[in-house]
N, C-alpha and C. Protein backbone atom coordinates (compact mmCIF):
# COMPACT_ATOMS: atom_id res chain seq x y z
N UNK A 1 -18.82 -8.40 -93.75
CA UNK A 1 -17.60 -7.67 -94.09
C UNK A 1 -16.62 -7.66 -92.91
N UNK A 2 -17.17 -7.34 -91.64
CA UNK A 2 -16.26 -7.27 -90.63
C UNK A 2 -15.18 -8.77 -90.41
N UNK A 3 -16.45 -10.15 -90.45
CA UNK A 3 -15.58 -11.07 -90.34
C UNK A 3 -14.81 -11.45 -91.34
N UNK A 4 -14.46 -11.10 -92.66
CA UNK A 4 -13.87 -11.18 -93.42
C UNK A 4 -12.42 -10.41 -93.22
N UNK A 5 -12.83 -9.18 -92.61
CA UNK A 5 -11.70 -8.66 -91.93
C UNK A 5 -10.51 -9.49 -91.10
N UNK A 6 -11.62 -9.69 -90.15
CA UNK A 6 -10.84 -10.13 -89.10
C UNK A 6 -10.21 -11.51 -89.01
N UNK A 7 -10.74 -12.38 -90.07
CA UNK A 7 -9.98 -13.46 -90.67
C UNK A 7 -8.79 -13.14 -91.76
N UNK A 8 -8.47 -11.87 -92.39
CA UNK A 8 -7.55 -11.44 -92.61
C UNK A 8 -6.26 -11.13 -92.00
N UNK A 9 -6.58 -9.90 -91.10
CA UNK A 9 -5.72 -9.95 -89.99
C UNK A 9 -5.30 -11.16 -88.99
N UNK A 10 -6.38 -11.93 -89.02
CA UNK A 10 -5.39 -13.49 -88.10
C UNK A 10 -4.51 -14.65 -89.31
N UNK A 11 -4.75 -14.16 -90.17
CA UNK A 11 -3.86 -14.80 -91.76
C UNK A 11 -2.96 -14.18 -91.84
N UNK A 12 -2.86 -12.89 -91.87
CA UNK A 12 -1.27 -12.18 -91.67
C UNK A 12 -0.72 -12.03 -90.52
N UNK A 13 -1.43 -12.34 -89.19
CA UNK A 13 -0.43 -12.03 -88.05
C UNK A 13 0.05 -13.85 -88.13
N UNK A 14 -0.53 -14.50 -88.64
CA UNK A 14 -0.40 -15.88 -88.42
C UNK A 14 1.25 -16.34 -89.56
N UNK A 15 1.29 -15.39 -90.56
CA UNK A 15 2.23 -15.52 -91.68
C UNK A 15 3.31 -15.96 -91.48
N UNK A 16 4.33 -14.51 -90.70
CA UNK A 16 5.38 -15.34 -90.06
C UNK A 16 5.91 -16.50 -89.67
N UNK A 17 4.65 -17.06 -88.85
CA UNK A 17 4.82 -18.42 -88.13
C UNK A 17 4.36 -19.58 -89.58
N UNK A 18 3.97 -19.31 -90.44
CA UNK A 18 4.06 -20.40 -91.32
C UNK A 18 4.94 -20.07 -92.18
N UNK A 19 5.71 -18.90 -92.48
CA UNK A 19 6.98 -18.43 -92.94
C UNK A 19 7.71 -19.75 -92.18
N UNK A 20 7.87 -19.29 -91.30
CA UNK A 20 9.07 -20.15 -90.44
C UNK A 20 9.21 -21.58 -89.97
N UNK A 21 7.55 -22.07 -90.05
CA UNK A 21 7.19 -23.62 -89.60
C UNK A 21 7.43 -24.04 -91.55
N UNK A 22 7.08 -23.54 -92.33
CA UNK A 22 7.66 -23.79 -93.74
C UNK A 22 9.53 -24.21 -94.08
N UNK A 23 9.95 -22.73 -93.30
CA UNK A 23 11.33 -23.40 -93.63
C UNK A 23 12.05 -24.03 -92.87
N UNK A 24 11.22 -24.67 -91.38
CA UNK A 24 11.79 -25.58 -91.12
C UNK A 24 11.78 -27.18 -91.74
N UNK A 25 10.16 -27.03 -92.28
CA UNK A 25 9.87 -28.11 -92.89
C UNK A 25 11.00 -28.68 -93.94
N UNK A 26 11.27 -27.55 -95.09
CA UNK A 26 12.40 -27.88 -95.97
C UNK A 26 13.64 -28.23 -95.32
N UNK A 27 14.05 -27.90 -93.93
CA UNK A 27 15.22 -27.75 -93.95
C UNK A 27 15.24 -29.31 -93.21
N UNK A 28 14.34 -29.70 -92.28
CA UNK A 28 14.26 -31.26 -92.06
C UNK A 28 14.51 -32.05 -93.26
N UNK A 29 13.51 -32.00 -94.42
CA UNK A 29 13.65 -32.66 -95.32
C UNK A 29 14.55 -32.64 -96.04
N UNK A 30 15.84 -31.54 -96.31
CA UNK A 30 16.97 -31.68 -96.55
C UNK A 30 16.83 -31.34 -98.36
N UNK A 31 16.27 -31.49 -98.44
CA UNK A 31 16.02 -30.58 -99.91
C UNK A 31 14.89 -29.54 -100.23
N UNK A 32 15.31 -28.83 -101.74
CA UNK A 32 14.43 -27.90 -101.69
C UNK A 32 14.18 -27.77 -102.95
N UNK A 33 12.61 -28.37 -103.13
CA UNK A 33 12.07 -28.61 -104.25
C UNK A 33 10.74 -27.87 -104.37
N UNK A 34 10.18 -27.96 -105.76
CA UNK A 34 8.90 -27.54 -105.31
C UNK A 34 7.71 -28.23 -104.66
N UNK A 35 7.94 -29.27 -104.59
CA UNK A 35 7.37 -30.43 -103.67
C UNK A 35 7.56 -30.49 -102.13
N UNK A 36 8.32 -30.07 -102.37
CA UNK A 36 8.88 -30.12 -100.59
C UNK A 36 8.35 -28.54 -99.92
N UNK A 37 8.41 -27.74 -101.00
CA UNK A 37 7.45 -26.43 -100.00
C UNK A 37 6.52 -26.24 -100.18
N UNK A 38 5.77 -26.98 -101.08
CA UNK A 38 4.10 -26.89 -101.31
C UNK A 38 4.02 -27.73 -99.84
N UNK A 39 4.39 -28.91 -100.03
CA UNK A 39 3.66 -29.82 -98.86
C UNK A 39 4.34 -28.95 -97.18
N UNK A 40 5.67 -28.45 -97.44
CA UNK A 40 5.79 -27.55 -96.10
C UNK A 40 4.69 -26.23 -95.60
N UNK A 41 4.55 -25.82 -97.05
CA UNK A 41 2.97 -24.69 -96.42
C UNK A 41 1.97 -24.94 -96.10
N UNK A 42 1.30 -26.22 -96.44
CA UNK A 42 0.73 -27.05 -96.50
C UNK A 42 0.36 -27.38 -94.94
N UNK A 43 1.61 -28.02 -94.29
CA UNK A 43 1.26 -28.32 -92.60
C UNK A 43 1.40 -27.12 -92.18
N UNK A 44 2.30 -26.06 -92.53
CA UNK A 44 2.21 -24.87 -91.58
C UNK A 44 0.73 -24.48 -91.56
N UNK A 45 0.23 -24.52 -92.17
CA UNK A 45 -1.03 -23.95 -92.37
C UNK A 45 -1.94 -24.76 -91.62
N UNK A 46 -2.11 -26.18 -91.94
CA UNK A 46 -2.46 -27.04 -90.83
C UNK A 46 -2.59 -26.81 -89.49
N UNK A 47 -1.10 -26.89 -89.41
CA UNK A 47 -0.72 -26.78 -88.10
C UNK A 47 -0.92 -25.38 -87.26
N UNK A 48 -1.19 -24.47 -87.81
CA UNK A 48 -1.56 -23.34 -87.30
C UNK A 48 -2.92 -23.19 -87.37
N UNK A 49 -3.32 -24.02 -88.21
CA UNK A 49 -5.04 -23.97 -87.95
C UNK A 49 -5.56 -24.65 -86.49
N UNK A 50 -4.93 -25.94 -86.61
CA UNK A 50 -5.32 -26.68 -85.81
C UNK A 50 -4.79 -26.04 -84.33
N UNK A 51 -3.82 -25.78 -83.91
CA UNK A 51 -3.68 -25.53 -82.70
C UNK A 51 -3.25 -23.74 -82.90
N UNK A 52 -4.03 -23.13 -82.91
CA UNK A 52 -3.49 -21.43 -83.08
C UNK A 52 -2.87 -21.19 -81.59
N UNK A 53 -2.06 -19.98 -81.80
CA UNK A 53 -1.67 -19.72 -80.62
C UNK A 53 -1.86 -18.40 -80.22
N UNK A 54 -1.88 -18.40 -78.81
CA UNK A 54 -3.32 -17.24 -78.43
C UNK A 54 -2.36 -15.82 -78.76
N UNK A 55 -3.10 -14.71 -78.73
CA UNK A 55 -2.77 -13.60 -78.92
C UNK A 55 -1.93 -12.93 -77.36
N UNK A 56 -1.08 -12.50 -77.33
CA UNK A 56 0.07 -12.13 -76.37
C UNK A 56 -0.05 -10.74 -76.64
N UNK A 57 -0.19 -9.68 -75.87
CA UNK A 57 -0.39 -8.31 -76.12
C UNK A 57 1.27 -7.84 -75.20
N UNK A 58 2.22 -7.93 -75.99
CA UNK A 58 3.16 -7.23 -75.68
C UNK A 58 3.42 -5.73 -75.47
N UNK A 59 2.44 -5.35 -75.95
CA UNK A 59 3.08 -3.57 -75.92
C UNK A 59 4.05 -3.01 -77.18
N UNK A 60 4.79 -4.23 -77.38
CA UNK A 60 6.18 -3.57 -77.59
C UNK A 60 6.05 -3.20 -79.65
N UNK A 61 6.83 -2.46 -79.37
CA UNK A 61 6.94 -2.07 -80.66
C UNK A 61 8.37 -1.48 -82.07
N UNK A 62 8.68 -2.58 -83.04
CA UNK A 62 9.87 -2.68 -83.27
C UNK A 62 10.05 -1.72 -84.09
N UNK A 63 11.69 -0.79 -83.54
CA UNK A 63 12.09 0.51 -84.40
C UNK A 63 13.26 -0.44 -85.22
N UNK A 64 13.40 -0.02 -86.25
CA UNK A 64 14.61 -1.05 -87.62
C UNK A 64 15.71 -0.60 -86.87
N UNK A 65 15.78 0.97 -86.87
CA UNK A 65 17.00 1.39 -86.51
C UNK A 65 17.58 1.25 -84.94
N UNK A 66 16.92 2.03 -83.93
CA UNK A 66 17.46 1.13 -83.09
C UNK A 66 17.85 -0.61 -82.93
N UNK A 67 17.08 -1.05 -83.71
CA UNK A 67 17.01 -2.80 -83.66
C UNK A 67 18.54 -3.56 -84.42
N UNK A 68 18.75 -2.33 -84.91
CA UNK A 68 20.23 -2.40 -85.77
C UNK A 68 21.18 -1.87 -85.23
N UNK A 69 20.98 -0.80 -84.16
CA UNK A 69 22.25 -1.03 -83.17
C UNK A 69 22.37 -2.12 -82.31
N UNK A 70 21.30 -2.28 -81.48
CA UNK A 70 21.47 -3.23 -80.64
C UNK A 70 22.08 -4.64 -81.25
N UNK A 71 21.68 -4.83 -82.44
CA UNK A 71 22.22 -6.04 -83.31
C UNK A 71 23.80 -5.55 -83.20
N UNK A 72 24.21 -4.62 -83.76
CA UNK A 72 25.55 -4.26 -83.83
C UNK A 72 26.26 -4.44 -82.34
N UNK A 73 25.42 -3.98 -81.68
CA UNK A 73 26.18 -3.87 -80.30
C UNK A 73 26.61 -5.29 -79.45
N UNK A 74 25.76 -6.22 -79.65
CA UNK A 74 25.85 -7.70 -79.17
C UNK A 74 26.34 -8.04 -80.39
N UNK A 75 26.77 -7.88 -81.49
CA UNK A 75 27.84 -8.90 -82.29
C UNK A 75 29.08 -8.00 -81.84
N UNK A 76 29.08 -6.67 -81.60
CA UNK A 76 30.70 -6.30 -80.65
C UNK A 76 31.20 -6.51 -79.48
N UNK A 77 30.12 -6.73 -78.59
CA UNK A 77 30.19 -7.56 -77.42
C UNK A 77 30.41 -8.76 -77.15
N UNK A 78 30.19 -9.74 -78.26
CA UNK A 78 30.45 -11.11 -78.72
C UNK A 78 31.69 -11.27 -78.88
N UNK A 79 32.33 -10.76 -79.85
CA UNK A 79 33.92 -10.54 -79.89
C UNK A 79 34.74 -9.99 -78.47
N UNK A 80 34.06 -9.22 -77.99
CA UNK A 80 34.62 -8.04 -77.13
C UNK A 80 35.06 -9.28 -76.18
N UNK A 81 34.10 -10.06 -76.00
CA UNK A 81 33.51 -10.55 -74.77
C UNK A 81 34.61 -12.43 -74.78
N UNK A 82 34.79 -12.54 -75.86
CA UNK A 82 35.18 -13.99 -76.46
C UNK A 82 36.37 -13.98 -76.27
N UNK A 83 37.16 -12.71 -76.51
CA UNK A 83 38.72 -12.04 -76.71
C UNK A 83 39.00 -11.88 -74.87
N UNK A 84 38.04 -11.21 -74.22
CA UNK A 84 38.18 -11.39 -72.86
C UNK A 84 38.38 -12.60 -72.29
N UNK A 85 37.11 -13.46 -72.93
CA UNK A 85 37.44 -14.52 -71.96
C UNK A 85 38.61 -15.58 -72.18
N UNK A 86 38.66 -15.74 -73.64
CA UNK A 86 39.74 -16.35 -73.82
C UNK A 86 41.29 -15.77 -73.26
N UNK A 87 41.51 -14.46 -73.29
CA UNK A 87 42.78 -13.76 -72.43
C UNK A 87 42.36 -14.64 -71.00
N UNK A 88 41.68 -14.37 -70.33
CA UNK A 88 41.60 -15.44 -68.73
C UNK A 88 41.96 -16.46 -68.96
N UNK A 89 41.29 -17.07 -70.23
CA UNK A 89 41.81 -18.48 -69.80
C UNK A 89 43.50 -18.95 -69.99
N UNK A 90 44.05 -17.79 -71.00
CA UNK A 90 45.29 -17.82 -71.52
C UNK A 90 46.32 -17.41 -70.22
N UNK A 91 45.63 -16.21 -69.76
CA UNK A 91 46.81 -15.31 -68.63
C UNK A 91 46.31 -16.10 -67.34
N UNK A 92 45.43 -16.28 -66.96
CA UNK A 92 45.40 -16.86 -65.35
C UNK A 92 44.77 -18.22 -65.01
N UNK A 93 44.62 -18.70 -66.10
CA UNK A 93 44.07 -20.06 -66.17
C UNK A 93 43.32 -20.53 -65.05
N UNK A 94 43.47 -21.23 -63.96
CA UNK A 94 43.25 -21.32 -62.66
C UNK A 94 42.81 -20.17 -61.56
N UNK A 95 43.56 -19.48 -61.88
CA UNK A 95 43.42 -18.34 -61.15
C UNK A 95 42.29 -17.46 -61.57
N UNK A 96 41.55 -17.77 -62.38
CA UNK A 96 40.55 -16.43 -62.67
C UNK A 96 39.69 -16.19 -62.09
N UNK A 97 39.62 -15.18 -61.48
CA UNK A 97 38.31 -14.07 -60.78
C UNK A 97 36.94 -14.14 -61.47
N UNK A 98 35.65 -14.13 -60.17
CA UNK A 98 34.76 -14.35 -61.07
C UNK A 98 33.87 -13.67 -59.37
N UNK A 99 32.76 -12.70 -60.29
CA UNK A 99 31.58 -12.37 -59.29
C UNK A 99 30.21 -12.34 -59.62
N UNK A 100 28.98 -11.97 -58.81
CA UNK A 100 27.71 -12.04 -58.37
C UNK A 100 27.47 -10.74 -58.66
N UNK A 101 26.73 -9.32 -59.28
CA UNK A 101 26.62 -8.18 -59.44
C UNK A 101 25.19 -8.24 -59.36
N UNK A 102 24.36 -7.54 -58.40
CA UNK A 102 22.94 -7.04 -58.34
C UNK A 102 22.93 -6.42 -59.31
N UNK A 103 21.87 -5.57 -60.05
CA UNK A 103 21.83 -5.03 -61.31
C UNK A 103 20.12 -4.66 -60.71
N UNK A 104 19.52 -3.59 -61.01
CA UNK A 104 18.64 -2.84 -60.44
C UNK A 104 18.31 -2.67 -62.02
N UNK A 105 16.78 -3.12 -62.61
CA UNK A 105 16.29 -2.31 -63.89
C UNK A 105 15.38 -1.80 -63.98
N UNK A 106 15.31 -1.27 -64.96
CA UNK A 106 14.04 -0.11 -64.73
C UNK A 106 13.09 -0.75 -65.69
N UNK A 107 12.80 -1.36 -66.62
CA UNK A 107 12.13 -2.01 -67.84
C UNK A 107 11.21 -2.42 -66.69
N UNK A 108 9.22 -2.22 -67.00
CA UNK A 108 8.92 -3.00 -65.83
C UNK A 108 7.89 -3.86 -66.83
N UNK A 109 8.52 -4.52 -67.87
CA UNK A 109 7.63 -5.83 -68.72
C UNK A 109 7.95 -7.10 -68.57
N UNK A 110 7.58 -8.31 -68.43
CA UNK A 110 8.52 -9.59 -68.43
C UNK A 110 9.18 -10.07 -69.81
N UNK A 111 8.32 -9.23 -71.14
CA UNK A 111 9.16 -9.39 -72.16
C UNK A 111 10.56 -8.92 -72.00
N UNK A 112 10.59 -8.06 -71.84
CA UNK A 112 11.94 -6.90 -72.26
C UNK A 112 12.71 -7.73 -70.52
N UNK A 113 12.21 -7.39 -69.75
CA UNK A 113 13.84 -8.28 -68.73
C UNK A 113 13.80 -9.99 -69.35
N UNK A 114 13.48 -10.47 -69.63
CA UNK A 114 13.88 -11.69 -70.66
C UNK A 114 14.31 -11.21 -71.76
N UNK A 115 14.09 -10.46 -72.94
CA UNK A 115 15.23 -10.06 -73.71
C UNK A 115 16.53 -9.97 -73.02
N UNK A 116 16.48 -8.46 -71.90
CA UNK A 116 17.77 -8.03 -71.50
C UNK A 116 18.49 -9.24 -71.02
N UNK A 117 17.97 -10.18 -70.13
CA UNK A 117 18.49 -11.77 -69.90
C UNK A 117 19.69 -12.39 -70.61
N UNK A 118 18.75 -12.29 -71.44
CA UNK A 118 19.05 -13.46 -72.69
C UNK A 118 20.47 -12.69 -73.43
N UNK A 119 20.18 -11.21 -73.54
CA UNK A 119 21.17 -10.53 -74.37
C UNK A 119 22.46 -10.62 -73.28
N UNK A 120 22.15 -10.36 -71.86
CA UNK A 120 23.30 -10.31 -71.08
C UNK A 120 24.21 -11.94 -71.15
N UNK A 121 23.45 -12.84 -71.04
CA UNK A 121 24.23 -14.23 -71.38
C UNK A 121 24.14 -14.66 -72.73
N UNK A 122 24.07 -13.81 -73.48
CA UNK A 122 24.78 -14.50 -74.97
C UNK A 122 26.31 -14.46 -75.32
N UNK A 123 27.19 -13.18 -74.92
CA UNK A 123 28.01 -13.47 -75.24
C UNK A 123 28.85 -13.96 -73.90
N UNK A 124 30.14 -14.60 -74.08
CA UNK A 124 30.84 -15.61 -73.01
C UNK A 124 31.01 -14.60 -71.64
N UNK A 125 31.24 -15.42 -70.66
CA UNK A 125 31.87 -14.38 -69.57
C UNK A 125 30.70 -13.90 -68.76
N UNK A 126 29.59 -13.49 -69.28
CA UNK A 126 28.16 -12.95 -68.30
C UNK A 126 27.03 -13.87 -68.88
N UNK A 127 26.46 -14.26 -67.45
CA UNK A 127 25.10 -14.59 -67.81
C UNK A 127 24.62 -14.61 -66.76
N UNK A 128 23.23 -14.67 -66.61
CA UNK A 128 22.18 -13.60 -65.67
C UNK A 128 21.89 -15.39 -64.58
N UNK A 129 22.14 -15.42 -63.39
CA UNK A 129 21.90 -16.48 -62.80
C UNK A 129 20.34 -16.69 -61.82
N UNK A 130 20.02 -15.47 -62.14
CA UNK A 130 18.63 -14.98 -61.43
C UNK A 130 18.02 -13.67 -61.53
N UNK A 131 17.06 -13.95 -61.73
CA UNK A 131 16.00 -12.54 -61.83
C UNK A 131 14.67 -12.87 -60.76
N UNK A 132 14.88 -10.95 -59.68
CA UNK A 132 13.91 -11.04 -58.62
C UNK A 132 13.29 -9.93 -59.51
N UNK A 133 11.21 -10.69 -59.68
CA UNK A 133 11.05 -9.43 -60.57
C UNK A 133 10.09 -8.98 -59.90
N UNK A 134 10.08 -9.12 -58.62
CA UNK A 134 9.74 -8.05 -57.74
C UNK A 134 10.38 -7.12 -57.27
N UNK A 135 11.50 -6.92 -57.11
CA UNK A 135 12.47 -6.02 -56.64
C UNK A 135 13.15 -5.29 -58.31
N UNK A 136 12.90 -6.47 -59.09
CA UNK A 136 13.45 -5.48 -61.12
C UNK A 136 14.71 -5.96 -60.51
N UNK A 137 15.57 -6.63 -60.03
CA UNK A 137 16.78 -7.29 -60.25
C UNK A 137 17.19 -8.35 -60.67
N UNK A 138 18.35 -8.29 -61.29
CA UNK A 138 19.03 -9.34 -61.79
C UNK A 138 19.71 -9.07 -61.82
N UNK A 139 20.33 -10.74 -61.16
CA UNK A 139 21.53 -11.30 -60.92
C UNK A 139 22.45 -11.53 -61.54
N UNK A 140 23.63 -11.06 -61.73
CA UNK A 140 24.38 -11.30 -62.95
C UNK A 140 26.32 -11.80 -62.57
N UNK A 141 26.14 -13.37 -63.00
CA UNK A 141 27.67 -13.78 -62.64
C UNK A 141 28.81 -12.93 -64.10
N UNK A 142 29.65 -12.25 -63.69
CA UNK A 142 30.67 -12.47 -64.48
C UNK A 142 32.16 -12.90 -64.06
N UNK A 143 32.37 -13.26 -65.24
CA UNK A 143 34.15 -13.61 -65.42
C UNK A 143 35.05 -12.51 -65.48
N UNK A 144 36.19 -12.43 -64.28
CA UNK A 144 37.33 -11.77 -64.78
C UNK A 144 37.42 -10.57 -63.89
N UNK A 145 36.28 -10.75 -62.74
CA UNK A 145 36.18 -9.07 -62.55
C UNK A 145 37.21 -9.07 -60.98
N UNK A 146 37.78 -7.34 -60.87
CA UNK A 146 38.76 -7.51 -59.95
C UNK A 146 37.49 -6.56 -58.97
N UNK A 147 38.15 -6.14 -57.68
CA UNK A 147 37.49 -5.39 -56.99
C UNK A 147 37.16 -4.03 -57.51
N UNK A 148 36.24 -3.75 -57.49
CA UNK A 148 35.42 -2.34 -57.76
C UNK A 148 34.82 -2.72 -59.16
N UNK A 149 34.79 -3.46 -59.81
CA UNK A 149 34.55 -3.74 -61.20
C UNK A 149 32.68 -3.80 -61.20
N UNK A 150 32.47 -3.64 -60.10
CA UNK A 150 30.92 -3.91 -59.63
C UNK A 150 29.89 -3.00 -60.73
N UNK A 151 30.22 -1.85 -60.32
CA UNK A 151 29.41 -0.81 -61.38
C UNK A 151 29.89 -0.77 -62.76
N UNK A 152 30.87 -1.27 -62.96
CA UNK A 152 31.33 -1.29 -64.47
C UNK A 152 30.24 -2.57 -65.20
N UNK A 153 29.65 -3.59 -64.65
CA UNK A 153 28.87 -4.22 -64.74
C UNK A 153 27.49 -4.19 -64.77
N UNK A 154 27.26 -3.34 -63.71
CA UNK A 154 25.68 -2.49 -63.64
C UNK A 154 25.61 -1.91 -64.86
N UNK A 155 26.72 -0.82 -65.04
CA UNK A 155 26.83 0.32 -66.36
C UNK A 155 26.49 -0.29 -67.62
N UNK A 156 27.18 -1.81 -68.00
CA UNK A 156 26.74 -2.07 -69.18
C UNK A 156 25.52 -2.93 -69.36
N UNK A 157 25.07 -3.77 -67.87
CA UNK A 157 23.64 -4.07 -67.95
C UNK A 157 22.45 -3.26 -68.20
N UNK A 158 22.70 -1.91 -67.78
CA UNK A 158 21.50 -0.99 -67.79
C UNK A 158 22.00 -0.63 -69.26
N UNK A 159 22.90 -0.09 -70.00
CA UNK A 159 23.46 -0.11 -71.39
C UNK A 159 22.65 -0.80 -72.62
N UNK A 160 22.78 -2.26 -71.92
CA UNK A 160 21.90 -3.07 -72.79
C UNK A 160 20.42 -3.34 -72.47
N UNK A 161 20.23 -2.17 -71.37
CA UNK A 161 18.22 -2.57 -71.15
C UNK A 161 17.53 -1.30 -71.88
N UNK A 162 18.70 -0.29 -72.00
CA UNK A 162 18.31 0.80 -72.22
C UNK A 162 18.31 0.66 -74.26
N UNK A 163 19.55 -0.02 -74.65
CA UNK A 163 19.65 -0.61 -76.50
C UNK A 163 17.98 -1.29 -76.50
N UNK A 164 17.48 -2.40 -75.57
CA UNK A 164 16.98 -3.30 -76.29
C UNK A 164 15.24 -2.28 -75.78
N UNK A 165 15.35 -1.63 -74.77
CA UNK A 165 13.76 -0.93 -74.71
C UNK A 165 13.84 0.31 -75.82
N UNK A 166 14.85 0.99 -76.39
CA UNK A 166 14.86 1.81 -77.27
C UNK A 166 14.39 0.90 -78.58
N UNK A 167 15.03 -0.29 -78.93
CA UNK A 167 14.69 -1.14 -80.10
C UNK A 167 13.27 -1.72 -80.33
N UNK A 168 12.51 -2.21 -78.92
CA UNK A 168 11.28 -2.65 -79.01
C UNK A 168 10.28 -2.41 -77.92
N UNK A 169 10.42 -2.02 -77.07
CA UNK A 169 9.71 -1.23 -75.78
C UNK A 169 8.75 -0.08 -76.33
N UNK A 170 7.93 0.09 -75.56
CA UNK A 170 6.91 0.95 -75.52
C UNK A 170 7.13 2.74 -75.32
N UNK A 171 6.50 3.22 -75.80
CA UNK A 171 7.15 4.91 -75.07
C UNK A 171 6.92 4.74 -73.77
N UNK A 172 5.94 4.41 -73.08
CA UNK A 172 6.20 4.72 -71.38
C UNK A 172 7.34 3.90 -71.11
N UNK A 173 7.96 2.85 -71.57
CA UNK A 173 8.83 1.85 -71.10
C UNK A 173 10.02 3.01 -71.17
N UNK A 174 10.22 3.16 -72.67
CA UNK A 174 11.47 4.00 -73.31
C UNK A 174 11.31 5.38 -72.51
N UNK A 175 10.46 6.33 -72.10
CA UNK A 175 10.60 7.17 -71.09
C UNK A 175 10.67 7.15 -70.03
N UNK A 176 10.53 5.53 -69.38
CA UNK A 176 10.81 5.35 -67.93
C UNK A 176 12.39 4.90 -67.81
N UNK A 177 12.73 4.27 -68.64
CA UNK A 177 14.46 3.99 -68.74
C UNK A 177 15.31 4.85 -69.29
N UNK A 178 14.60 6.05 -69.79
CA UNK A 178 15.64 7.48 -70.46
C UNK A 178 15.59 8.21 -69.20
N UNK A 179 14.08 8.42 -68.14
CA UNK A 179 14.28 9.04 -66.95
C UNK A 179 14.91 8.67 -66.08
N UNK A 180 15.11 7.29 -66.04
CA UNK A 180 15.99 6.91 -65.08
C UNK A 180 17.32 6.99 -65.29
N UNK A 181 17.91 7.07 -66.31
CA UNK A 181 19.49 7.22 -67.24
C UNK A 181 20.16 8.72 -66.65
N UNK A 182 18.96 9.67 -66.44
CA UNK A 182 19.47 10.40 -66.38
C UNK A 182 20.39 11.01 -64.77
C-alpha cells in the first residue's frame, strides 16, 4: 500500500512537467490533433520516466493572491519602465545617465534572489549585473538615474524582494523580510 502511494505522489508531482513537455510537443509539431497529443503524452511520459528529475526541496510556498500582485506589479513596471526608457532615448539620446546601485537583501534562499534577479531585469532600464551571495547583494545597473537616485533604487529592489517572498517564500523568509522592512 505504501508503495502504491508513493508512486502516486511522484505521478502527480511529475504532471506538470508532462503538462508542459506535452504542449510543447504539439506546438513543435504545429498542429493539434488527436494524434499529435496522444503521441505528445506519450514521450512526456517517456521522457520523464527515463531521465526523472531529482526532487529540489525549495521551502517555498505559492500564495494565488500575493502571486497576483506581484504579476500585476511587473506588468506595471514593464510599461512604467518601457515609457522611461524610451523618454531617454527620445530626450537625451547620447547623453543618458546610467549607474551601479549595491542593493543589500534580506531573502537568504538562492531560489528567491534568482527570482528577485530575474524580476529586477525583466523590465527595460534595470538589470542585476551581479549577485555577492555572501554578503545578500546585488548589483544592480540602471538607466536614467541622476545623483541621489541611489536609494530610490534600493527602495524598489527591496519592494520587489519583499512582492516576490510574500508570493512564494517561506514564513521564516516572509518574517525575516517584513522584520527587516520595518
Amino acid at each position: 500500500m505504501g508503495e502504491r502511494m508513493t508512486r502516486r505522489r511522484r505521478f502527480v508531482r511529475r504532471l506538470p512537467l508532462v503538462c508542459w513537455l506535452t504542449v510543447v510537443w504539439v506546438l513543435l509539431w504545429g498542429s493539434f490533433d488527436l494524434g499529435t497529443l496522444f503521441f505528445g503524452v506519450l514521450v512526456a511520459l517517456l521522457v520523464t520516466s527515463l531521465f526523472p528529475l531529482p526532487m529540489i526541496r525549495t521551502g517555498m510556498v505559492l500564495r494565488p493572491l500575493p502571486l497576483l500582485r506581484l504579476a500585476a506589479y511587473l506588468a506595471w513596471d514593464l510599461v512604467i519602465s518601457t515609457i522611461r526608457v524610451a523618454w531617454q532615448a527620445v530626450a537625451h539620446r547620447r547623453g543618458t545617465t546610467a549607474g551601479i546601485v549595491a542593493t543589500t537583501l534580506h531573502a537568504d534562499s538562492d531560489h528567491l534572489i534568482a527570482i528577485v534577479a530575474s524580476a529586477v531585469s525583466l523590465a527595460p532600464g534595470k538589470f542585476v549585473l551581479q549577485i555577492d551571495r555572501a554578503e545578500l547583494t546585488c548589483y544592480v545597473y540602471a538607466m536614467g538615474m541622476r545623483p541621489g537616485d541611489e536609494e530610490s533604487v534600493r527602495r524598489e529592489v527591496r519592494f520587489l524582494e519583499r512582492l516576490v517572498v510574500e508570493a512564494v517564500g517561506s514564513t521564516a523568509q516572509r518574517d525575516l523580510v517584513r522584520g527587516s522592512a520595518g
